[in-house]
Protein backbone atom coordinates (compact mmCIF):
# COMPACT_ATOMS: atom_id res chain seq x y z
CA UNK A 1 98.46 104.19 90.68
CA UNK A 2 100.15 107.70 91.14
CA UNK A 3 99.07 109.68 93.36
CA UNK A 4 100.07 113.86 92.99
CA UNK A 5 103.17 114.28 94.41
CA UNK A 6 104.30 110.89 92.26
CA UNK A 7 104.70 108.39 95.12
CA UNK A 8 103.18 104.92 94.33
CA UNK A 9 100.22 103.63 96.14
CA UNK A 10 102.75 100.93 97.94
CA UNK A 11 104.61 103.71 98.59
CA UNK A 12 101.95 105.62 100.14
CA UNK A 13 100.23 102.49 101.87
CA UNK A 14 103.87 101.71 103.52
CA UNK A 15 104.22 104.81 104.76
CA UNK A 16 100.72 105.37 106.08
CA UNK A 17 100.71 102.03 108.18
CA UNK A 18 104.47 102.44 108.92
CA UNK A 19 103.72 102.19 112.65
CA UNK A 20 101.15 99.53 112.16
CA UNK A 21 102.98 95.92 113.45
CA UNK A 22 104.17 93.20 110.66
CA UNK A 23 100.91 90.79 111.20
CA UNK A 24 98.73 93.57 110.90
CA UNK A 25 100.28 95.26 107.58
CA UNK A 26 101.05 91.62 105.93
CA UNK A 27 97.39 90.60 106.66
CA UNK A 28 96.68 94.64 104.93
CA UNK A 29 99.14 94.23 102.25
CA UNK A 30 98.10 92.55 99.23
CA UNK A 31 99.56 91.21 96.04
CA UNK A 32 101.46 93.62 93.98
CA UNK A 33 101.67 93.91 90.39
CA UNK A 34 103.46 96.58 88.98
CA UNK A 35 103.37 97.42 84.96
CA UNK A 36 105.86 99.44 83.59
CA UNK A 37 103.59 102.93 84.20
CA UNK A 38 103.54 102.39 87.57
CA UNK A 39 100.04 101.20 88.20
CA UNK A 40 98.98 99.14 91.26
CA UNK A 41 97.17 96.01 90.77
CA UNK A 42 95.48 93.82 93.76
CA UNK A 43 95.48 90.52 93.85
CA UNK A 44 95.07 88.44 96.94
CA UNK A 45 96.95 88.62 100.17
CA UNK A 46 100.54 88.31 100.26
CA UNK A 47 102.80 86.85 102.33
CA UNK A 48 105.25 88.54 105.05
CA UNK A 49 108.67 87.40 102.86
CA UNK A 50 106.84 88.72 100.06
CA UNK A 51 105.92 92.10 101.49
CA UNK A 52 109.64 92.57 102.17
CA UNK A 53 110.61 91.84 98.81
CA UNK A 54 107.74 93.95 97.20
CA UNK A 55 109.40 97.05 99.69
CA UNK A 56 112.48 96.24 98.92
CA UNK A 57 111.50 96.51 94.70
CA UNK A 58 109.86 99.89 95.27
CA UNK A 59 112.75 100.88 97.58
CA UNK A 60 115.41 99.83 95.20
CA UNK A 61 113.45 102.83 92.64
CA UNK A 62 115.31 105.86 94.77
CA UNK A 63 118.67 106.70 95.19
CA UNK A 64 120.39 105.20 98.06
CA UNK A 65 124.03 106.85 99.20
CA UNK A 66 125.06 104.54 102.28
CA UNK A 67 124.39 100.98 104.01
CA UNK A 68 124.90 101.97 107.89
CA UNK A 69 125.47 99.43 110.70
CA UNK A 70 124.70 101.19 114.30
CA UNK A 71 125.19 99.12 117.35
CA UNK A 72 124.39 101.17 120.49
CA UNK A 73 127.22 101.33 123.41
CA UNK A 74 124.46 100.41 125.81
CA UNK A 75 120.78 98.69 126.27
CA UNK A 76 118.42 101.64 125.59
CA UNK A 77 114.37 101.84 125.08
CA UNK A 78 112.76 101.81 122.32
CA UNK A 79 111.60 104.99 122.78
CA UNK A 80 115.02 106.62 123.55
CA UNK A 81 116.07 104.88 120.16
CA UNK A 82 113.07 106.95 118.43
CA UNK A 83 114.41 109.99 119.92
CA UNK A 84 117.92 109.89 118.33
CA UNK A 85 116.95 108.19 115.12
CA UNK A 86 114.38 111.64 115.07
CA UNK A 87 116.92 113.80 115.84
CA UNK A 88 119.86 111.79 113.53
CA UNK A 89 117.18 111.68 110.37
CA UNK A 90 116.05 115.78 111.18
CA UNK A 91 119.94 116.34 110.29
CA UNK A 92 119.97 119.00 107.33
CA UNK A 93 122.11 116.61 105.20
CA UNK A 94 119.63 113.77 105.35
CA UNK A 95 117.05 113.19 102.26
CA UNK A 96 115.83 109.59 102.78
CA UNK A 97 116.15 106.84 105.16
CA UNK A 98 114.91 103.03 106.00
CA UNK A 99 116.21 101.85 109.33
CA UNK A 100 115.18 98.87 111.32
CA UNK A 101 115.90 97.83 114.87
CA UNK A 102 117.55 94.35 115.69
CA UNK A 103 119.49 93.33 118.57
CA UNK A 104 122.52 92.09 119.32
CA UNK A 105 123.67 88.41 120.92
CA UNK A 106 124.23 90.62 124.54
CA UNK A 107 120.85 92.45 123.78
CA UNK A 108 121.98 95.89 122.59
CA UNK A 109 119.93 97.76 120.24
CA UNK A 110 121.25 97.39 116.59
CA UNK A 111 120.68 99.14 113.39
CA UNK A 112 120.71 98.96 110.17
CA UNK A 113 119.99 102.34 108.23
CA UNK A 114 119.95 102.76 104.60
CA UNK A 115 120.30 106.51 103.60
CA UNK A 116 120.08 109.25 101.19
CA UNK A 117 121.96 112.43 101.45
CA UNK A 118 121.77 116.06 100.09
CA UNK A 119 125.38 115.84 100.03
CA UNK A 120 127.85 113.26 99.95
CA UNK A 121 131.22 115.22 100.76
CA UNK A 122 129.33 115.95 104.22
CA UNK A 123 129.10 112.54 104.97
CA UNK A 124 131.66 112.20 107.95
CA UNK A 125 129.13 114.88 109.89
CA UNK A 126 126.80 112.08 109.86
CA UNK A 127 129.23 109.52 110.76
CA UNK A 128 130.65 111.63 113.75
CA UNK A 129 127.13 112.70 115.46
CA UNK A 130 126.32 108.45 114.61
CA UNK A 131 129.76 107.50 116.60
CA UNK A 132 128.22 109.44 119.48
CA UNK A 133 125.93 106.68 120.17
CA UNK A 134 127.83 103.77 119.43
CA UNK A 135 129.95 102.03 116.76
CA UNK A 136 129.16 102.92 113.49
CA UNK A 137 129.86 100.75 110.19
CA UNK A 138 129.18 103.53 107.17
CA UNK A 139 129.67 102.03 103.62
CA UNK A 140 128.46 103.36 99.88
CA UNK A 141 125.01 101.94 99.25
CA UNK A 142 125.49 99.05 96.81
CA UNK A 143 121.97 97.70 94.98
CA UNK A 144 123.33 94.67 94.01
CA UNK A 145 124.45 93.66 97.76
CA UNK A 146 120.92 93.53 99.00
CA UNK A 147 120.96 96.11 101.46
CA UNK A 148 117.47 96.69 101.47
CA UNK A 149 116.54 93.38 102.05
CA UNK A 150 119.15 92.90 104.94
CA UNK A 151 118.03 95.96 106.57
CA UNK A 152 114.36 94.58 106.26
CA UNK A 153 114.84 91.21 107.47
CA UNK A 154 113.69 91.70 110.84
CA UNK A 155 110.33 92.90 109.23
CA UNK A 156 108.30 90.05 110.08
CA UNK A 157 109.16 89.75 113.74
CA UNK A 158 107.64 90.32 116.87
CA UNK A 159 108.03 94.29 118.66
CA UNK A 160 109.27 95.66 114.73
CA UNK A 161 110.87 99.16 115.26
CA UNK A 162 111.57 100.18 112.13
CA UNK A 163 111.00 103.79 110.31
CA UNK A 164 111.70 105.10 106.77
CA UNK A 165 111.01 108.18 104.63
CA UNK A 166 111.31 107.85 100.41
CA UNK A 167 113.91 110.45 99.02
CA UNK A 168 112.60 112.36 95.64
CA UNK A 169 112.45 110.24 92.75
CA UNK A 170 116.31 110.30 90.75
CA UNK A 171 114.32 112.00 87.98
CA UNK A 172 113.16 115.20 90.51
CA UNK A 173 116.85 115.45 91.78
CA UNK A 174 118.18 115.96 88.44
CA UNK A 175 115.44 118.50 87.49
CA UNK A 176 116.21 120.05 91.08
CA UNK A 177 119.66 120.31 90.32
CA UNK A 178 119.10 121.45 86.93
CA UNK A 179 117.02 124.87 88.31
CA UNK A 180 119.10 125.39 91.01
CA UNK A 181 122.31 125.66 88.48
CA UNK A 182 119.88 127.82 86.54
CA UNK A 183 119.52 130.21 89.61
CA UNK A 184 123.21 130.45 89.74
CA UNK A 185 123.71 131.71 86.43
């Protein structure tokens, strides 16, 4: 079901309980079905693989730019990580995100960010304020390399740090686009 500024009731469950840990929103989380107007259906309760593949399927609905890879030059707190990715996804240029925290063999913080921009030619401003944290792998978002899912797959484990906020629909960037060139006339 639709609620008025067109976001999906997954959509707006996810986000609500988007500090809520994985056991908590998979036990939440229920059986999704949707129909081709959008509409919500519940079922029964759904697994954790299958919440991450239900997220991923409303995920895969908005326009994704890049597939980043951060790994952090040194062991920092989850808290300090919530700081930067705050200040990183504040950034003028950023639309949309989905980032998750996993870590590395030697225990540093890694990321894996999936992000929409207001502007792609701008892009190495986002990779250069990213390289001031650590090493930073940016590549074109790619739907059919499962980027979502990747970025997800640490979903169902113990102290989840993850974060994400839904870009407009494609259909309200084009219309945006559309009145802003109108403005310009």
């Amino acid at each position: 079901m639709k609620n008025r500024t067109g976001t999906s009731a997954l959509s707006q469950f996810l986000l609500s309980h988007s500090s809520c840990s994985p056991t908590v929103l998979a036990l939440s989380i229920t059986t999704c079905s949707h129909t081709n107007t959008s509409n919500l259906t519940i079922n029964q309760p759904m697994n954790p693989n299958k919440v991450i593949e239900e997220i991923s399927k409303e995920l895969l609905k908005y326009r994704w730019d890049y597939f980043i890879t951060l790994t952090f030059k040194r062991k920092i707190s989850d808290r300090e990580i919530h700081k930067l990715m705050n200040r990183f996804t504040n950034h003028y240029l950023i639309e949309g995100w989905v980032w998750c925290r996993e870590f590395t063999t030697l225990g540093y913080p890694h990321l894996h960010i999936i992000l929409s921009t207001r502007n792609t030619h701008q892009v190495n401003r986002l990779h250069t304020l990213l390289l001031q944290w650590g090493d930073v792998h940016l590549t074109p978002f790619n739907p059919q390399r499962g980027g979502i899912s990747y970025t997800l797959k640490t979903y169902n484990t113990p102290n989840l740090l993850w974060d994400m906020k839904q870009p407009s629909l494609p259909i309200y960037s084009k219309l945006r686009k559309k009145y802003y060139e109108g403005i310009r006339k």
